[in-house]
C-alpha atoms as a PDB file:
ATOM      1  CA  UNK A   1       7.202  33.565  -5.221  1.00  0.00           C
ATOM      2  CA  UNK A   2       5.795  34.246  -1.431  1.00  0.00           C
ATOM      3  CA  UNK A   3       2.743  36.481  -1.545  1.00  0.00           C
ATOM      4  CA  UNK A   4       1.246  37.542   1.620  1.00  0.00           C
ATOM      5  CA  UNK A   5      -1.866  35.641   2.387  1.00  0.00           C
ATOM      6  CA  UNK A   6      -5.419  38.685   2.292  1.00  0.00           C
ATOM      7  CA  UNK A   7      -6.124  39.139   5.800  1.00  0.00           C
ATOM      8  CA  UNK A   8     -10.172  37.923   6.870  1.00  0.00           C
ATOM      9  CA  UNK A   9     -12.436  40.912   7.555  1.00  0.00           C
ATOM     10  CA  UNK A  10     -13.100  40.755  11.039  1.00  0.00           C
ATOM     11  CA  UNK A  11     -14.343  43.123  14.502  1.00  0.00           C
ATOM     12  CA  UNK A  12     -11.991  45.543  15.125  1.00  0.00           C
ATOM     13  CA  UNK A  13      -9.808  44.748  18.704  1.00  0.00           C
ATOM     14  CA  UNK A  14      -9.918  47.632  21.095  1.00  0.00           C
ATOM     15  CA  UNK A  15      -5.393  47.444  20.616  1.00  0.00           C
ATOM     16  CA  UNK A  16      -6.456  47.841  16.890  1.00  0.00           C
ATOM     17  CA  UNK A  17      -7.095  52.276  16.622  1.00  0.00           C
ATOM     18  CA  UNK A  18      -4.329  52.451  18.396  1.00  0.00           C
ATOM     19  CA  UNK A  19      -1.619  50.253  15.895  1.00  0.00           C
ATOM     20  CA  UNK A  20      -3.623  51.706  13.394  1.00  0.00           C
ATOM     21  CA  UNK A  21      -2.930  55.714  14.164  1.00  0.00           C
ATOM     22  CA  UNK A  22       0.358  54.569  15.818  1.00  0.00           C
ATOM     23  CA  UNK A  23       1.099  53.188  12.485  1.00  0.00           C
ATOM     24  CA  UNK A  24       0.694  56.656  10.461  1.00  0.00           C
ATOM     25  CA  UNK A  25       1.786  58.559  13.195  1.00  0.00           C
ATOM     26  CA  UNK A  26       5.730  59.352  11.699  1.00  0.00           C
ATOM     27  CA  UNK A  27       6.499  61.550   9.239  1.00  0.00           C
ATOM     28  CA  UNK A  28       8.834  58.671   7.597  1.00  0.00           C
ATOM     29  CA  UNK A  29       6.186  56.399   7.176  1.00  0.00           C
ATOM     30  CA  UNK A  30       3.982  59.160   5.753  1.00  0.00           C
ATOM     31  CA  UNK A  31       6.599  59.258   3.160  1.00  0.00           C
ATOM     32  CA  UNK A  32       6.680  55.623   2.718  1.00  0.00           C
ATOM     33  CA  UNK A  33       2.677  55.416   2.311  1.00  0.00           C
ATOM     34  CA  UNK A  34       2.816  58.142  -0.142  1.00  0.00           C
ATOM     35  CA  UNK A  35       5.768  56.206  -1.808  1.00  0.00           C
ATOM     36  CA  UNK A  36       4.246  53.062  -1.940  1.00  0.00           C
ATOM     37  CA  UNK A  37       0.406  54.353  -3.053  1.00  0.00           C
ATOM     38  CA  UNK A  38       1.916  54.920  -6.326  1.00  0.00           C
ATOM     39  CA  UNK A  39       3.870  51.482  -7.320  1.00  0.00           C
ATOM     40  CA  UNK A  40       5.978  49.009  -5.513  1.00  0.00           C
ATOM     41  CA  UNK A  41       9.221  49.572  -3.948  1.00  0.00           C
ATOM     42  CA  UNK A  42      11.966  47.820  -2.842  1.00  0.00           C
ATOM     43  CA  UNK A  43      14.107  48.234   1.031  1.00  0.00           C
ATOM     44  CA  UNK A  44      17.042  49.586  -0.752  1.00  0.00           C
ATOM     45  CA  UNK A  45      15.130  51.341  -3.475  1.00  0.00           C
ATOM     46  CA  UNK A  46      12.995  53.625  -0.142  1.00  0.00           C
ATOM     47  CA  UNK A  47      16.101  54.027   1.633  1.00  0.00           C
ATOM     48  CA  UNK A  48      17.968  55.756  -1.239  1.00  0.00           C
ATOM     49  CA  UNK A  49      14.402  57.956  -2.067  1.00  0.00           C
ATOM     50  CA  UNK A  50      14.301  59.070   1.491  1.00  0.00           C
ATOM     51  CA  UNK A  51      17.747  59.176   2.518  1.00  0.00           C
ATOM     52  CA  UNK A  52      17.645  56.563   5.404  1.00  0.00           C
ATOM     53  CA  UNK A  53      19.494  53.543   6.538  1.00  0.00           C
ATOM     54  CA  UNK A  54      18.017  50.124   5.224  1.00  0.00           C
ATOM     55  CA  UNK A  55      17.350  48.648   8.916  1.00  0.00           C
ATOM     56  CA  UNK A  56      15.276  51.743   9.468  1.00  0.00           C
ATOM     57  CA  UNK A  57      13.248  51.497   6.505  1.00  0.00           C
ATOM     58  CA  UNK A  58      12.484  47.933   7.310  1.00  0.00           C
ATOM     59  CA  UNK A  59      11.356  48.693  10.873  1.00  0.00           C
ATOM     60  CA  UNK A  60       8.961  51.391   9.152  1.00  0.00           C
ATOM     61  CA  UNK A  61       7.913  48.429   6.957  1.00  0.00           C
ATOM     62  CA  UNK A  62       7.201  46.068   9.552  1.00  0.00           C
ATOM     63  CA  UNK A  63       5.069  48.545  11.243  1.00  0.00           C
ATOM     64  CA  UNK A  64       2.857  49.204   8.351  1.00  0.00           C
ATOM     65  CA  UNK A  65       3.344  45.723   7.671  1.00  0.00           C
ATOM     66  CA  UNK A  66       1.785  44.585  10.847  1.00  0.00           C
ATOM     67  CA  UNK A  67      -0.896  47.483  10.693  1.00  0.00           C
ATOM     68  CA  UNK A  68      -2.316  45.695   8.159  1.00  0.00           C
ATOM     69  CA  UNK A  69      -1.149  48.923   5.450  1.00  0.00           C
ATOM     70  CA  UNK A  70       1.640  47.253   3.239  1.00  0.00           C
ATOM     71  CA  UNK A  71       2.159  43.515   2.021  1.00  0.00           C
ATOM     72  CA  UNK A  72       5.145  42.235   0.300  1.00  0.00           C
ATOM     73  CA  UNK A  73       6.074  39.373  -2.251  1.00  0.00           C
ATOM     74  CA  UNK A  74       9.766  38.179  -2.817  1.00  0.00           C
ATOM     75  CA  UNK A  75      11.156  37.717  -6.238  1.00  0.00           C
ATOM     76  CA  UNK A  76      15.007  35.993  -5.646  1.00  0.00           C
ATOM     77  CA  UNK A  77      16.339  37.826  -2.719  1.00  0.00           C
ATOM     78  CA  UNK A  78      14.733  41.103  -3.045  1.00  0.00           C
ATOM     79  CA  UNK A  79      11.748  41.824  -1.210  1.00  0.00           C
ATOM     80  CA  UNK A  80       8.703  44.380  -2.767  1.00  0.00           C
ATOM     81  CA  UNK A  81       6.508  46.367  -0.891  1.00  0.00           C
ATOM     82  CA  UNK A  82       3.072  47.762  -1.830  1.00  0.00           C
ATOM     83  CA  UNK A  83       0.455  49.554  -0.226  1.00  0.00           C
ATOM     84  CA  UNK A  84      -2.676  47.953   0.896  1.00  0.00           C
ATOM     85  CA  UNK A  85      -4.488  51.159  -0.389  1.00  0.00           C
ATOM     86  CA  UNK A  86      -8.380  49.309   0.137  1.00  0.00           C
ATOM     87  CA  UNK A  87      -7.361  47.648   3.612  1.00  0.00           C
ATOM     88  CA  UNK A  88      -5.955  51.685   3.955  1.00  0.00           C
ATOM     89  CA  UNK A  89      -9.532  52.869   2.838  1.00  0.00           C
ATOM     90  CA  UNK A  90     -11.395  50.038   5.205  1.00  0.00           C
ATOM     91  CA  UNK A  91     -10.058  50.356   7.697  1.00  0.00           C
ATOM     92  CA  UNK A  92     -10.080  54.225   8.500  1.00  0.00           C
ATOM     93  CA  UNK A  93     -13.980  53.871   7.715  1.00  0.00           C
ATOM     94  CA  UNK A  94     -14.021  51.038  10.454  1.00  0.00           C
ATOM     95  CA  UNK A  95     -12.262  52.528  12.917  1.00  0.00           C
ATOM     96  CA  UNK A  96     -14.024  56.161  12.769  1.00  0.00           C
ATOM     97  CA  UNK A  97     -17.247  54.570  12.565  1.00  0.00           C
ATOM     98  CA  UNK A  98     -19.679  55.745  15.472  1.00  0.00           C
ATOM     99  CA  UNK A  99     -19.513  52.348  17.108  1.00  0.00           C
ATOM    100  CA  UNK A 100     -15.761  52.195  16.883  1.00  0.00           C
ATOM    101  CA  UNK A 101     -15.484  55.096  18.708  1.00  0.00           C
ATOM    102  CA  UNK A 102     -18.045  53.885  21.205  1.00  0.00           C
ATOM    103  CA  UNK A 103     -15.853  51.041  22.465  1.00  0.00           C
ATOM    104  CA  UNK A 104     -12.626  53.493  22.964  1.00  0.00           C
ATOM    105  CA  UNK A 105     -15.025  55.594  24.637  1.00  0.00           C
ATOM    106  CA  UNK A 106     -15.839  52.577  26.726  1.00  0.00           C
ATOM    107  CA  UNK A 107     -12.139  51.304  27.286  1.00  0.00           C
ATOM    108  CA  UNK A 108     -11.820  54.326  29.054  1.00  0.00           C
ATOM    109  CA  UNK A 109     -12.515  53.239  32.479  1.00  0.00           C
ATOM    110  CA  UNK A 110     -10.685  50.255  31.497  1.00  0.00           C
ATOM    111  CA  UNK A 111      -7.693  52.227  30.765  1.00  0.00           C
ATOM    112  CA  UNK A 112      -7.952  53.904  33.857  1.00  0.00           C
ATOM    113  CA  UNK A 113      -7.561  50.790  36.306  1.00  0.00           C
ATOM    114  CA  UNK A 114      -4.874  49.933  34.110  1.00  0.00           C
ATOM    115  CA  UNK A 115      -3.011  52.670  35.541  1.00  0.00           C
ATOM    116  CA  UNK A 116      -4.013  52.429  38.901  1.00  0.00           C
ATOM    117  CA  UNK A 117      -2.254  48.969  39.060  1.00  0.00           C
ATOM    118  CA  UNK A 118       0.434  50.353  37.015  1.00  0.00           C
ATOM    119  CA  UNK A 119       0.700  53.005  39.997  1.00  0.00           C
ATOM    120  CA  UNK A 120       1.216  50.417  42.614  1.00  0.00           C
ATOM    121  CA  UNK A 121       3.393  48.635  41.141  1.00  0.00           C
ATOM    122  CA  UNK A 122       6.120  50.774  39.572  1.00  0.00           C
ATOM    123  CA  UNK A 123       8.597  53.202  41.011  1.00  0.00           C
ATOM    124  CA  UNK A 124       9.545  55.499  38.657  1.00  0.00           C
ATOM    125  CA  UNK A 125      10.596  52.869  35.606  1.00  0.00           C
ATOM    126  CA  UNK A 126      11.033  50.088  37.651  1.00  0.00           C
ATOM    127  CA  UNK A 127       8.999  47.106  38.592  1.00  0.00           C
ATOM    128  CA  UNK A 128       8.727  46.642  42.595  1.00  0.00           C
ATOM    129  CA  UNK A 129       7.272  43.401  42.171  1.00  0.00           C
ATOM    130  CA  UNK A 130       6.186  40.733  39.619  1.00  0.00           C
ATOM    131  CA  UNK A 131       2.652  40.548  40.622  1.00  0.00           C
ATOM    132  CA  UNK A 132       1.089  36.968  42.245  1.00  0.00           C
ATOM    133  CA  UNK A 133      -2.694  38.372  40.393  1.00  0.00           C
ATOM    134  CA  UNK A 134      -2.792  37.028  36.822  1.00  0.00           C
ATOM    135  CA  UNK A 135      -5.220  40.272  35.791  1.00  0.00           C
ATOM    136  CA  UNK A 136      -2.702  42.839  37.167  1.00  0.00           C
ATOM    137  CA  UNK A 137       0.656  40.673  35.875  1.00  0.00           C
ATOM    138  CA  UNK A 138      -1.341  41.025  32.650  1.00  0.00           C
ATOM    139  CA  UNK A 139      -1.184  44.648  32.860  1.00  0.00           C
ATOM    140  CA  UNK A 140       2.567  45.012  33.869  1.00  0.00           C
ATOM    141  CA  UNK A 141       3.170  42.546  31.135  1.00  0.00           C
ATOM    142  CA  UNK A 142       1.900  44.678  28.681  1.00  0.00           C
ATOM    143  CA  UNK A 143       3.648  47.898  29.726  1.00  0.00           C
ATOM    144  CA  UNK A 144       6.899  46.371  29.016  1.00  0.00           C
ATOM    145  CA  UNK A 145       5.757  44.740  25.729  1.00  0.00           C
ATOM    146  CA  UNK A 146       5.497  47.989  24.838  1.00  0.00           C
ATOM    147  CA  UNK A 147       9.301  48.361  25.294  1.00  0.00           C
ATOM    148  CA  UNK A 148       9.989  46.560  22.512  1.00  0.00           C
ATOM    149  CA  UNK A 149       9.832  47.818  18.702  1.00  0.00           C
ATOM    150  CA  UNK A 150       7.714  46.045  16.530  1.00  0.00           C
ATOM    151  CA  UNK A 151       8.883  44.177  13.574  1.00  0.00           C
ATOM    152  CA  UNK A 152      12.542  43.703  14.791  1.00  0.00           C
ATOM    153  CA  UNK A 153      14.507  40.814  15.912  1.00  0.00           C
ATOM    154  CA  UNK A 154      16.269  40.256  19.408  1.00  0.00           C
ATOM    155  CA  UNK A 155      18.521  38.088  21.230  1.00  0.00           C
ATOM    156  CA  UNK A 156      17.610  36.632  24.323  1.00  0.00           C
ATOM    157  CA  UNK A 157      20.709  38.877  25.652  1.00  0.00           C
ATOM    158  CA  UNK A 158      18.800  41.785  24.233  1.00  0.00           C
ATOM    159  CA  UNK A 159      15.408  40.672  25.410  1.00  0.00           C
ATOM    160  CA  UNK A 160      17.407  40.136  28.808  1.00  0.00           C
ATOM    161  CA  UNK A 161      19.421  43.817  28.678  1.00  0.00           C
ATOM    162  CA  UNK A 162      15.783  45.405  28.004  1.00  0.00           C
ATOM    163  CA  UNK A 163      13.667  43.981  31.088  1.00  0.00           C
ATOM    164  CA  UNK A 164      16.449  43.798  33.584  1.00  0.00           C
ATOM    165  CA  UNK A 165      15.973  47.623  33.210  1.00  0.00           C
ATOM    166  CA  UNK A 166      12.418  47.435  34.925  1.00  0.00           C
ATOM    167  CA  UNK A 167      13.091  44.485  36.924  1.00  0.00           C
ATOM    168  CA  UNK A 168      15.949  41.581  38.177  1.00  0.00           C
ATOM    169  CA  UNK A 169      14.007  38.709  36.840  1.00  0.00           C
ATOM    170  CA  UNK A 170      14.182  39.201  33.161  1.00  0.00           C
ATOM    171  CA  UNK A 171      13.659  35.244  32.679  1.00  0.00           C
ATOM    172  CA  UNK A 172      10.513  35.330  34.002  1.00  0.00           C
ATOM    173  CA  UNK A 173       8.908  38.077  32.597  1.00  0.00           C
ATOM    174  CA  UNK A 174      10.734  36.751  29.407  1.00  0.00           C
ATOM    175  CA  UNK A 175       8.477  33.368  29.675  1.00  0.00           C
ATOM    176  CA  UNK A 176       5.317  35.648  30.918  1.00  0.00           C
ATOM    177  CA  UNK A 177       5.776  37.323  27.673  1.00  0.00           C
ATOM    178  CA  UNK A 178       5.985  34.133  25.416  1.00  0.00           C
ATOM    179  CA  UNK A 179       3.314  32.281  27.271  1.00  0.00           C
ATOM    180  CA  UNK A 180       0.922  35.333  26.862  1.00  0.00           C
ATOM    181  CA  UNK A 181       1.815  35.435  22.874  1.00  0.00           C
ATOM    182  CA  UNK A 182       4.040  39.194  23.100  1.00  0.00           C
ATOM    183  CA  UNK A 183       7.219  37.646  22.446  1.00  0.00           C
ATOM    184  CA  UNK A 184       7.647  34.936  19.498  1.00  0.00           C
ATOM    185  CA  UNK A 185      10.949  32.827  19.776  1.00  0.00           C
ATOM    186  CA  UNK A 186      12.598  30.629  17.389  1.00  0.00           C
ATOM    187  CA  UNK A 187      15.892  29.301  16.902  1.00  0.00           C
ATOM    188  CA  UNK A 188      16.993  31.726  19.985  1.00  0.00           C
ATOM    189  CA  UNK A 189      15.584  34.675  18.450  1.00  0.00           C
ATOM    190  CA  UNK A 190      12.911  36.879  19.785  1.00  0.00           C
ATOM    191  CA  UNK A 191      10.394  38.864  17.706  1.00  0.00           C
ATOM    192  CA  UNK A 192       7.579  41.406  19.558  1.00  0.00           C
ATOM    193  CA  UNK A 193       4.191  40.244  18.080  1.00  0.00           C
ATOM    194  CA  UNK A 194       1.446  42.523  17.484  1.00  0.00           C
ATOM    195  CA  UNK A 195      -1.247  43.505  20.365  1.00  0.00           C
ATOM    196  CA  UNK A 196      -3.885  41.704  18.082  1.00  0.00           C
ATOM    197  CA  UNK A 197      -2.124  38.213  18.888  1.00  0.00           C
ATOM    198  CA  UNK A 198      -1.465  38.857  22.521  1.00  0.00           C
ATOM    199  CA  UNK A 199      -3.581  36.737  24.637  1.00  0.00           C
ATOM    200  CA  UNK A 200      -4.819  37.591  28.448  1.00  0.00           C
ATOM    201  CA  UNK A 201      -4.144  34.566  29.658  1.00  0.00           C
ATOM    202  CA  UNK A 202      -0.707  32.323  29.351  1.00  0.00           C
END
């Protein structure tokens, strides 16, 4: 039986509010949360309740999942979902604490020269250049990170279709993406990782 590991109490990231609200932020999910705070469900079991398609349930789930709001355990080949109704509880106290909301308050400026470089470096939705600075490369990088929905798998023809919108070179910002921890790939498949794991440096 596979039973997620308890995640380790730790300092909130300054990504963290923002996959946390981001997280609860859909009324689907809602549903799912209020779903899943009274027993455990099952993919199949939320998509007939709610009236959605099964892949779409499970990209709801990996969200949550990811958010640190839902764990699962397999028993055979169906997979059970449950809410994480203390991390739930923690972590809204954590994150509205006063000194949570100090550090957004202080990522503000931070946010700000973020786009500024974002400015001179895109026209309209696409990349002008890759840039040589490893600071500002780090901040294009994570704009089209963002492109990609959490908790699904891609193809490195899909990865490639995606940044090819923004810019030529989709095989180098495909290995900028994997050296700076945004993009996991194994066995030729590509999964987005969450802002907590990506790294500012490759």
């Amino acid at each position: 039986m596979e039973v997620d590991k308890p995640r380790v109490a730790h300092e909130a990231s300054p990504s963290e509010p923002l996959e946390f609200f981001r997280a609860l932020a859909d009324r689907s999910r809602l549903r799912i949360v209020g779903l899943l705070a009274a027993r455990e469900y099952s993919v199949q079991e939320l998509a007939r309740t709610l009236g959605l398609r099964e892949p779409t349930v499970s990209h709801h789930l990996a969200i949550l999942k990811n958010a640190g709001l839902a764990r699962v355990r397999a028993d055979g080949t169906t997979r059970w979902y449950r809410l994480e109704a203390d991390a739930l509880h923690r972590r809204s106290r954590a994150l509205l604490s006063r000194a949570s909301l100090e550090r957004i308050a202080a990522d503000t400026s931070a946010e700000a020269g973020e786009r500024e470089v974002l400015a001179n470096f895109l026209d309209g939705d696409r990349l002008t250049v890759i840039p040589v600075s490893r600071k500002k490369r780090w901040v294009v990088l994570q704009w089209l990170a963002r492109k990609f929905a959490a908790g699904v798998d891609y193809t490195e023809a899909q990865v490639s279709a995606i940044l090819k919108r923004h810019h030529a070179d989709a095989a180098t910002l495909r290995r900028e993406m994997i050296g700076y921890r945004m993009l996991a790939r194994e066995g030729g498949v590509y999964r987005p990782l969450p802002e907590s794991e990506w790294r500012s440096s490759p």
